[in-house]
Protein backbone atom coordinates (compact mmCIF):
# COMPACT_ATOMS: atom_id res chain seq x y z
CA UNK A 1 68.00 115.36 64.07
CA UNK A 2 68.76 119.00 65.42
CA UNK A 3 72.63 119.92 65.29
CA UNK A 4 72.15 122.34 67.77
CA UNK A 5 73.92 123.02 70.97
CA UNK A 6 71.76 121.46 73.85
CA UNK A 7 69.41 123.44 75.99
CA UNK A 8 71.44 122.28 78.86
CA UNK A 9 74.35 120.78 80.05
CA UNK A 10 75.11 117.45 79.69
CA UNK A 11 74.83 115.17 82.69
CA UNK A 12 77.36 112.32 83.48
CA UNK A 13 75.44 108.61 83.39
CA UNK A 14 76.78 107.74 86.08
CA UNK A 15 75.02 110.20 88.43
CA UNK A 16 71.70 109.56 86.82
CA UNK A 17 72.37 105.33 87.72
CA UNK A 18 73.51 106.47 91.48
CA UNK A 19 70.69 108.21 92.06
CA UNK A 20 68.33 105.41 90.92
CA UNK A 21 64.27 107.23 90.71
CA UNK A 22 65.13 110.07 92.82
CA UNK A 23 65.76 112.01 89.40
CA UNK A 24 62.52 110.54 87.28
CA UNK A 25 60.97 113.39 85.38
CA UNK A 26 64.26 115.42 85.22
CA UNK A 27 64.69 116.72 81.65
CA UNK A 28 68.55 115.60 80.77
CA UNK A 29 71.14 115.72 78.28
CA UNK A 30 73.23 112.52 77.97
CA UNK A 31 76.07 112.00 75.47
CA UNK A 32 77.87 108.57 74.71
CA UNK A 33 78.48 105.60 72.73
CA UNK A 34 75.83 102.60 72.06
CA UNK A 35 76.95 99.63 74.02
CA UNK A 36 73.44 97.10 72.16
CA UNK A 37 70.21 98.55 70.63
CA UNK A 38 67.43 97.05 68.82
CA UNK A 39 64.36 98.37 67.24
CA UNK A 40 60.96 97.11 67.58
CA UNK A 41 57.14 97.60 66.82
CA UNK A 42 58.38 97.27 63.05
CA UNK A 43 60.47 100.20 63.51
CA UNK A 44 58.11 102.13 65.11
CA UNK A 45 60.67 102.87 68.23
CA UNK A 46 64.10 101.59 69.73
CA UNK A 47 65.56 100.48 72.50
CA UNK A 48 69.15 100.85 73.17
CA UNK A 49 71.88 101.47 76.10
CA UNK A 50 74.65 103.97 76.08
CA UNK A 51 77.92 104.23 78.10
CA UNK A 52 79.88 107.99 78.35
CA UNK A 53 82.56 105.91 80.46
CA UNK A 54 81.84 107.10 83.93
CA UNK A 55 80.43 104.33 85.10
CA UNK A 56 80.36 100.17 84.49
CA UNK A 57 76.73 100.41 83.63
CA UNK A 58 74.20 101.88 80.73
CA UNK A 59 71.95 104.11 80.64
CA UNK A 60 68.73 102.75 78.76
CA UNK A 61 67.45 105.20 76.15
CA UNK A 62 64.28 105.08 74.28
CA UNK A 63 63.42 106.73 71.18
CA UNK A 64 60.32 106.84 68.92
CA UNK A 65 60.61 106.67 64.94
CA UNK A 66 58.94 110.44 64.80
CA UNK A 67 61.47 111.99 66.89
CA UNK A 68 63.72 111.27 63.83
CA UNK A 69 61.45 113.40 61.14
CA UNK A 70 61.98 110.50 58.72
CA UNK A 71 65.41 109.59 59.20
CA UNK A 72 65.28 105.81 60.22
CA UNK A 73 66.00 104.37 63.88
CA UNK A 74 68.55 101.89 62.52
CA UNK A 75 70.85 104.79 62.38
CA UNK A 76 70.95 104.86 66.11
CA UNK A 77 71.13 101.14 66.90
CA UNK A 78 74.56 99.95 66.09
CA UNK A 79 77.60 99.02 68.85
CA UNK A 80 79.77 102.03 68.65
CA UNK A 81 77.58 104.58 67.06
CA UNK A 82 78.04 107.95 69.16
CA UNK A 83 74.69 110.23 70.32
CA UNK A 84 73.97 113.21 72.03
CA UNK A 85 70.87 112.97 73.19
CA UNK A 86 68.13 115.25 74.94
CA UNK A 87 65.29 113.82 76.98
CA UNK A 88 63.28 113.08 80.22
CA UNK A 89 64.30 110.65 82.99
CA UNK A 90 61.04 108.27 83.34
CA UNK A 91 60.47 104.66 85.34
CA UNK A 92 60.66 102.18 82.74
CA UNK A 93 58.34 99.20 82.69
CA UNK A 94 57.48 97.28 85.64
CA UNK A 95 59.49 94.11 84.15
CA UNK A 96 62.34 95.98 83.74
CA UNK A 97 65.78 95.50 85.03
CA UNK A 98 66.33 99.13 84.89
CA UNK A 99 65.25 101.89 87.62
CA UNK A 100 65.23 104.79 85.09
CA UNK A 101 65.64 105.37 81.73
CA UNK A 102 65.29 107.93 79.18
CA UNK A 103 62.65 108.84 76.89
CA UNK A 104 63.93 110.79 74.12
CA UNK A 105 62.93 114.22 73.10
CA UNK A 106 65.55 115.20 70.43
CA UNK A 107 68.63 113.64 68.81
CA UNK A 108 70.98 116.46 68.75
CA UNK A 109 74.13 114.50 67.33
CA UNK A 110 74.98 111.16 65.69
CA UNK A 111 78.00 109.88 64.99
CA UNK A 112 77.74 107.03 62.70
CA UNK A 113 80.16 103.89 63.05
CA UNK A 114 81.53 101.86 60.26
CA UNK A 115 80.68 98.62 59.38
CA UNK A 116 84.19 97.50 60.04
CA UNK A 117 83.95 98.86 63.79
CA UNK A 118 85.94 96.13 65.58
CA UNK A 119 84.80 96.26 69.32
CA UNK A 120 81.42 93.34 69.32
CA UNK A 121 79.38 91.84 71.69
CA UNK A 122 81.14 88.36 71.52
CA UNK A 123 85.05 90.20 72.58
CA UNK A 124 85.40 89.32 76.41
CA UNK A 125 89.53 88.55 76.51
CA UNK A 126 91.73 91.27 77.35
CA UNK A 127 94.29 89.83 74.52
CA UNK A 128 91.45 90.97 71.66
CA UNK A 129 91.98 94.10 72.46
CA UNK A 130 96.04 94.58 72.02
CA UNK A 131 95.52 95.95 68.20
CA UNK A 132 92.78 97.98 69.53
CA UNK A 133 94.38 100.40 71.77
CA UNK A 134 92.79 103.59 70.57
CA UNK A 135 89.31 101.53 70.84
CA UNK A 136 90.04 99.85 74.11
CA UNK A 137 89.09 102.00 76.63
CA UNK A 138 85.01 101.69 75.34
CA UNK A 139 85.73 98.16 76.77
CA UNK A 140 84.00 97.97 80.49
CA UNK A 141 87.12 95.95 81.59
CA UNK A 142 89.75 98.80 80.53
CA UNK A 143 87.16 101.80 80.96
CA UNK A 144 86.90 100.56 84.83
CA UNK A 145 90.36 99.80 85.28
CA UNK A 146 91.23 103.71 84.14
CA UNK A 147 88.32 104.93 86.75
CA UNK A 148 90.56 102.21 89.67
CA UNK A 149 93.48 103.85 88.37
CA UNK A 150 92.14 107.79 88.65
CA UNK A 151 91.28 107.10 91.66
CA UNK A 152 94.30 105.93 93.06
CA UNK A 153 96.27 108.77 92.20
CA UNK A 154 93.85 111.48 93.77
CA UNK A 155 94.60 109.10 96.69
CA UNK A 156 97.62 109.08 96.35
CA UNK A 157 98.27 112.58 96.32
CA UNK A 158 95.50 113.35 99.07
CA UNK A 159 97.18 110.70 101.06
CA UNK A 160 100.76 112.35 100.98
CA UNK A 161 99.68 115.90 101.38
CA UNK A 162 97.46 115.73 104.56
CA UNK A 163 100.47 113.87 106.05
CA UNK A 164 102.18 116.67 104.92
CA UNK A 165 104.44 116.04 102.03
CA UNK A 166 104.61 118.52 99.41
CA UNK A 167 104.50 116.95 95.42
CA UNK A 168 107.94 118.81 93.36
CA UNK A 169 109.69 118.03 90.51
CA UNK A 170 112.86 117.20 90.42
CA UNK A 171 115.63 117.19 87.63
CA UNK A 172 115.60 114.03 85.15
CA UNK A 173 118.91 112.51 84.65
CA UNK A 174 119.10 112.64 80.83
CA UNK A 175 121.38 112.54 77.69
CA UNK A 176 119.42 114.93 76.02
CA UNK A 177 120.47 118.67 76.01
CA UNK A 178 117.94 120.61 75.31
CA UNK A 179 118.90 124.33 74.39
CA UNK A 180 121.71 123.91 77.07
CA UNK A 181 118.98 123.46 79.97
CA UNK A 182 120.72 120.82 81.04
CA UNK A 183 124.08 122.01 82.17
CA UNK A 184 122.81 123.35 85.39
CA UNK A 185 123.61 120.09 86.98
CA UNK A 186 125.82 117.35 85.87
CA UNK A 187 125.97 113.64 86.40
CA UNK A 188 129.28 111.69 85.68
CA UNK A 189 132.00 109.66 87.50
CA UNK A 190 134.71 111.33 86.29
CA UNK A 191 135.06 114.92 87.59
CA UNK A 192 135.61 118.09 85.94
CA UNK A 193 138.85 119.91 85.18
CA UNK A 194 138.71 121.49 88.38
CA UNK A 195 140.41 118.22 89.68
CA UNK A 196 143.39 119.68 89.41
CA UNK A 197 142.46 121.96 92.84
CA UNK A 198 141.35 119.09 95.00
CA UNK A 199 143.63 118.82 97.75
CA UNK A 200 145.44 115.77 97.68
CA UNK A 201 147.75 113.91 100.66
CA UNK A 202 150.96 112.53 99.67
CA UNK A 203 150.27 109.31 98.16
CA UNK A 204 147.53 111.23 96.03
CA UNK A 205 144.46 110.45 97.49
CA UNK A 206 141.96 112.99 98.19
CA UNK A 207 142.24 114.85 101.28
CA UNK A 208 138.66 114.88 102.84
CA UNK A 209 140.14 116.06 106.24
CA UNK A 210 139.61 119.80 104.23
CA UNK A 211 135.73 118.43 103.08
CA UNK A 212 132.73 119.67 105.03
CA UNK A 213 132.21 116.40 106.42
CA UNK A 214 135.78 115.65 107.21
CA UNK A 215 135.83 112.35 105.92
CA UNK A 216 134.67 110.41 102.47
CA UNK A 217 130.64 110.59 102.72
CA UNK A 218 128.10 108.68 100.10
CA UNK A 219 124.64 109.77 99.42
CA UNK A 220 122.37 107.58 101.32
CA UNK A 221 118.86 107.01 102.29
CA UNK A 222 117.07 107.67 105.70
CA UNK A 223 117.49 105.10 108.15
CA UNK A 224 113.98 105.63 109.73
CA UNK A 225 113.18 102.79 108.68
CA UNK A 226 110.58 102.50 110.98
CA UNK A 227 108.71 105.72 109.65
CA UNK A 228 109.01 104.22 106.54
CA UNK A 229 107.07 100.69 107.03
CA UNK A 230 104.23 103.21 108.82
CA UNK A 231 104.05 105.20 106.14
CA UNK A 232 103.83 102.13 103.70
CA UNK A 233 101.17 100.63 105.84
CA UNK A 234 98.86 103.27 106.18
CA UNK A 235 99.41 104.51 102.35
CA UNK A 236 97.95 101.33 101.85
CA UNK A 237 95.59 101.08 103.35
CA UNK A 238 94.37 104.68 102.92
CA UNK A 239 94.11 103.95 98.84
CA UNK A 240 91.66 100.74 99.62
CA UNK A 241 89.48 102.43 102.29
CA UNK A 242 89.18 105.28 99.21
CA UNK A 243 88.64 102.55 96.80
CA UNK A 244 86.07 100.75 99.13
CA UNK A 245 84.58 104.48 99.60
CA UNK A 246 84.86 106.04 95.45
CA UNK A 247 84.34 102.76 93.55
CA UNK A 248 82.03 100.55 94.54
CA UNK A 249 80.11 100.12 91.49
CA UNK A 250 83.47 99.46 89.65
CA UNK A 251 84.53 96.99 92.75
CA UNK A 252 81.05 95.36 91.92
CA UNK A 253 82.04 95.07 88.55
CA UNK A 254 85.41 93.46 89.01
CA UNK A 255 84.13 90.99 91.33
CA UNK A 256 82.06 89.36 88.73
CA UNK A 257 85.07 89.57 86.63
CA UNK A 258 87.11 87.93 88.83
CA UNK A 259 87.89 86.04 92.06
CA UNK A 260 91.17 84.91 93.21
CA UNK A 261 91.09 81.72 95.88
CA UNK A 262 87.47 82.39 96.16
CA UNK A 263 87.94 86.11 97.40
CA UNK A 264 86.83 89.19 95.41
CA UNK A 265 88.72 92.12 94.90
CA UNK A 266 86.34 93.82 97.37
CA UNK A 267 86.41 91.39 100.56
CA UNK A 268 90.95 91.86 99.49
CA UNK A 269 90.34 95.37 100.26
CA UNK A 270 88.48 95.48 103.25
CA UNK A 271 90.63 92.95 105.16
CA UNK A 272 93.88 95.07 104.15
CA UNK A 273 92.33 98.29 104.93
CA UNK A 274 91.38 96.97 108.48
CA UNK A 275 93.97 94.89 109.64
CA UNK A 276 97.52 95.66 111.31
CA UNK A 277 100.72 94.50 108.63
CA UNK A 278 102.39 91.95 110.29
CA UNK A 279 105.99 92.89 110.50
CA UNK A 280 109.14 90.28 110.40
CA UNK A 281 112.54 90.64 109.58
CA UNK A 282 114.37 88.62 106.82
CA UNK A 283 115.95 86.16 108.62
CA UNK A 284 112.90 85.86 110.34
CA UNK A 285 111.12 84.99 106.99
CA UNK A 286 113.51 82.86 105.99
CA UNK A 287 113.45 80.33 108.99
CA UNK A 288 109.63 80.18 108.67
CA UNK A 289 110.42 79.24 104.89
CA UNK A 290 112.35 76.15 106.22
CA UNK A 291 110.36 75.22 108.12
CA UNK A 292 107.25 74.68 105.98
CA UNK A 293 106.20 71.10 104.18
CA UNK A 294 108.88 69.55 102.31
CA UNK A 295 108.97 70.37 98.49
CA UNK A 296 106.40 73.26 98.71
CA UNK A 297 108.40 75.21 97.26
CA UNK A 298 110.00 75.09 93.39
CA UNK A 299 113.12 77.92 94.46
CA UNK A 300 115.52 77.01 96.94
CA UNK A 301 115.22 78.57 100.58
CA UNK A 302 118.85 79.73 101.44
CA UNK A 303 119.64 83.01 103.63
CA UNK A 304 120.98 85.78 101.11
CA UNK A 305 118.39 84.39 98.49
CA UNK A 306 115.98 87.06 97.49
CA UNK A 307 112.51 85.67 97.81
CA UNK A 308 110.45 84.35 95.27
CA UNK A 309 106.79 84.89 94.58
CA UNK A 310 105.64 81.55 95.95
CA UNK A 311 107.88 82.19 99.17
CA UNK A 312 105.58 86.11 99.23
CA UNK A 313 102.59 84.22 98.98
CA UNK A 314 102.91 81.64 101.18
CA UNK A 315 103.89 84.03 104.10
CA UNK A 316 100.57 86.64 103.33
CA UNK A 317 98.22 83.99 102.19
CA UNK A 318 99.07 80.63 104.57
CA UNK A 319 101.09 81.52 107.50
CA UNK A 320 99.72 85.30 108.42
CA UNK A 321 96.58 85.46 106.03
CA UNK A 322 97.49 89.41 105.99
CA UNK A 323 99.94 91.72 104.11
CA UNK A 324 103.60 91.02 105.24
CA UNK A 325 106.29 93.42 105.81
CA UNK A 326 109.76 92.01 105.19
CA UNK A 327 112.78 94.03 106.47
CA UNK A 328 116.37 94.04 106.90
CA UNK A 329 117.23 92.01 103.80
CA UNK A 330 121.29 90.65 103.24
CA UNK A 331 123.14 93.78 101.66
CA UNK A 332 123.89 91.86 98.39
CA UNK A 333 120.48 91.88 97.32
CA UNK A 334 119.54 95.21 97.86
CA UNK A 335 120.84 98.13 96.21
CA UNK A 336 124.06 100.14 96.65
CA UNK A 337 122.37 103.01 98.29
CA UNK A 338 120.57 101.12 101.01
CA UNK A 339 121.45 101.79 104.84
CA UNK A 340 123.85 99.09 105.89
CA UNK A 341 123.27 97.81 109.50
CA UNK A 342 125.19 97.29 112.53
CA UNK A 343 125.75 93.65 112.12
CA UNK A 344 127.30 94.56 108.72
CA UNK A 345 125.48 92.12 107.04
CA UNK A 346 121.85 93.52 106.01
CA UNK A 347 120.21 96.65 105.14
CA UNK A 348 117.49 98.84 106.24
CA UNK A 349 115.65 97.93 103.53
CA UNK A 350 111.70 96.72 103.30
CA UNK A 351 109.08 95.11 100.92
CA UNK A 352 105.32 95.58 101.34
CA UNK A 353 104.08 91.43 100.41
C-alpha cells in the first residue's frame, strides 16, 4: 500500500454510477467505506463495494492479491473498513448487475475497522441505530435522508430568493448575556424606569392620544393572507419538483423502503407538485367533517375544536385526494398574535394539510 497523496483528485461515486459506461477506461480516484467484500480464487483477488455517501448505491471495486506487495486482501474486505483507492473504470462481466466498476491500480490508504464495529449486514430498523449516532449516517436509510434533507434547504433558499426575499438574522430572545451584547434590545413586560415620563390621563392610564399611532397598537402579523396561502402553495411545490428533479436515485431508494396506501414517496410528489391546493375555510372543513360516516372518527367534530390528524387526513386523502388548505380558524385556537377577522370570531390564520 502507497501512503501517498493521489495522482489525482478524488471523484464522487455517485457521478461515476450516473454516468453508467460513458466513463469506462477513465483512470479514477475513489475514497469510502466498504459496504460487503469477499475474496476469492483462494485469495488470489477480491471483490468488494464501497459507499463515500453521495449516493444510495456502491461502487464495485476489484483488487488483485499483487497490488498489495504481500499484505493480504482480507485487510480490505471487512463492513466498515475505510480505502482510498486509485484505479481504472472498466465494464465488469457480462453477468453482472453492475455497469462499471473499478479495477484497482494502487491502495493508497486503509483504514482498518475493529472487530467490535457495530453497523452489520443483518441491521435494517431505524431503532438499531439510536446508540449509534456517530455511526448512523454510513446507514443508506439516514445517509439518504441527509442528501433529502440538503436538498431541501438549497430549495428552500433558492425558492425564497428568486421570489425575492432576502435570508437575515435576526436577534435571539435569550437569558444569556454575553459580554453585555445583549442589552441592545430588551424583552420584558414590565417597563423601564423611564415609566415615570409616560404621559398619563387622570385616572392613570396611559395617554396614547401623545403615541405615534394615537391609540394602543399590538404587534401583529400581515393580513395578506391570501399572499400567504400562494406563497405556501408554490413553496411546496417548488421543493418536490426539485426533489423529483435532484434526487431521483434517493426517491428510488425510498420507494423500496417504503409505501404508504400503496403510493411511493415519488408518485406523493409528483401529484403535489402538479396539482392546484384546494382551498376551504374552517367552518367549511368542519361541516364536511359532520357530515362524513358515522363513527369515522375517534375525536369529536365540534366548531372551535382544533382538528385532529384523522380529521387532516380524511379531508387530503378521501374527500379532495390533494393537499388541503385550511383557513380562518376560531381565534381561541390560534395564537395571540394572529389577525382577528371582521366577524370577530376567527383569525387569518392557515394550515398547509
Amino acid at each position: 500500500m502507497d501512503h501517498l497523496e493521489p495522482s489525482i483528485s478524488r471523484t464522487r461515486i455517485s457521478s461515476i454510477l450516473d454516468a453508467g459506461d460513458a466513463r469506462v477506461g477513465e483512470h479514477v480516484v475513489v475514497g469510502g467505506w466498504v459496504v460487503e467484500g469477499r475474496e476469492q480464487g483462494r485469495g488470489a483477488f477480491a471483490f468488494f463495494k464501497v459507499s463515500d455517501g453521495s449516493c444510495p448505491a456502491a461502487l464495485q471495486a476489484v483488487v488483485e492479491a499483487g497490488v498489495l506487495r504481500g499484505a493480504p486482501l482480507a485487510r480490505l474486505t471487512p463492513m466498515g473498513t475505510s480505502l482510498l483507492l486509485e484505479g481504472k473504470l472498466k465494464k465488469p462481466l457480462r453477468n453482472s448487475k453492475e455497469r462499471v466498476e473499478l479495477h484497482v491500480d494502487r491502495v493508497i490508504e486503509v483504514g482498518e475497522v475493529d472487530d467490535a464495529y457495530p453497523l452489520h449486514k443483518s441491521m435494517t430498523k431505524p431503532e438499531n441505530f439510536r446508540d449509534l449516532v456517530h455511526l448512523r449516517a454510513r446507514t443508506n436509510t439516514i445517509s439518504t435522508v441527509a442528501r433529502i434533507r440538503h436538498y431541501l434547504a438549497y430549495l428552500t433558499h433558492e425558492y425564497f430568493h428568486k421570489s425575492g426575499f432576502f435570508y437575515v438574522h435576526t436577534p435571539i430572545i435569550t437569558t444569556s448575556d454575553c459580554e453585555g451584547a445583549g442589552e441592545m434590545f430588551q424583552i420584558t413586560t414590565l417597563f423601564s424606569q423611564g415609566d415615570g415620563t409616560i404621559p398619563r390621563k387622570g385616572d392613570g392610564k396611559i395617554a396614547f392620544e401623545n403615541d405615534f399611532f394615537k391609540r394602543q397598537a399590538f404587534l401583529t402579523v400581515s393580513g395578506q393572507l391570501q399572499d400567504v396561502m400562494n406563497y405556501a402553495e408554490s413553496y411546496i411545490q417548488y421543493l418536490c419538483k426539485g426533489l423529483l428533479e435532484y434526487c431521483e436515485k434517493e426517491l428510488e431508494f425510498m420507494d423500496k423502503k417504503c409505501a404508504e396506501n400503496g403510493t411511493t414517496t415519488t408518485e406523493r410528489l409528483r401529484l403535489v407538485s402538479s396539482t392546484p391546493f384546494e382551498r376551504i375555510s374552517y367552518t367549511e372543513a368542519v361541516n364536511i367533517l359532520k357530515d362524513a360516516k358515522e363513527g369515522m372518527f375517534e375525536n369529536a367534530i365540534e366548531w372551535g375544536n382544533d382538528l385532529a390528524s384523522e380529521h387532516e387526513r380524511y379531508l387530503t386523502e378521501t374527500v379532495f385526494m390533494k393537499p388541503v388548505i385550511v383557513y380562518n380558524y376560531p381565534k381561541e385556537i390560534k395564537s395571540f398574535y394572529m389577525r382577528l377577522n371582521d366577524d370577530q370570531k376567527t383569525v387569518a390564520a392557515m394550515d398547509v394539510q
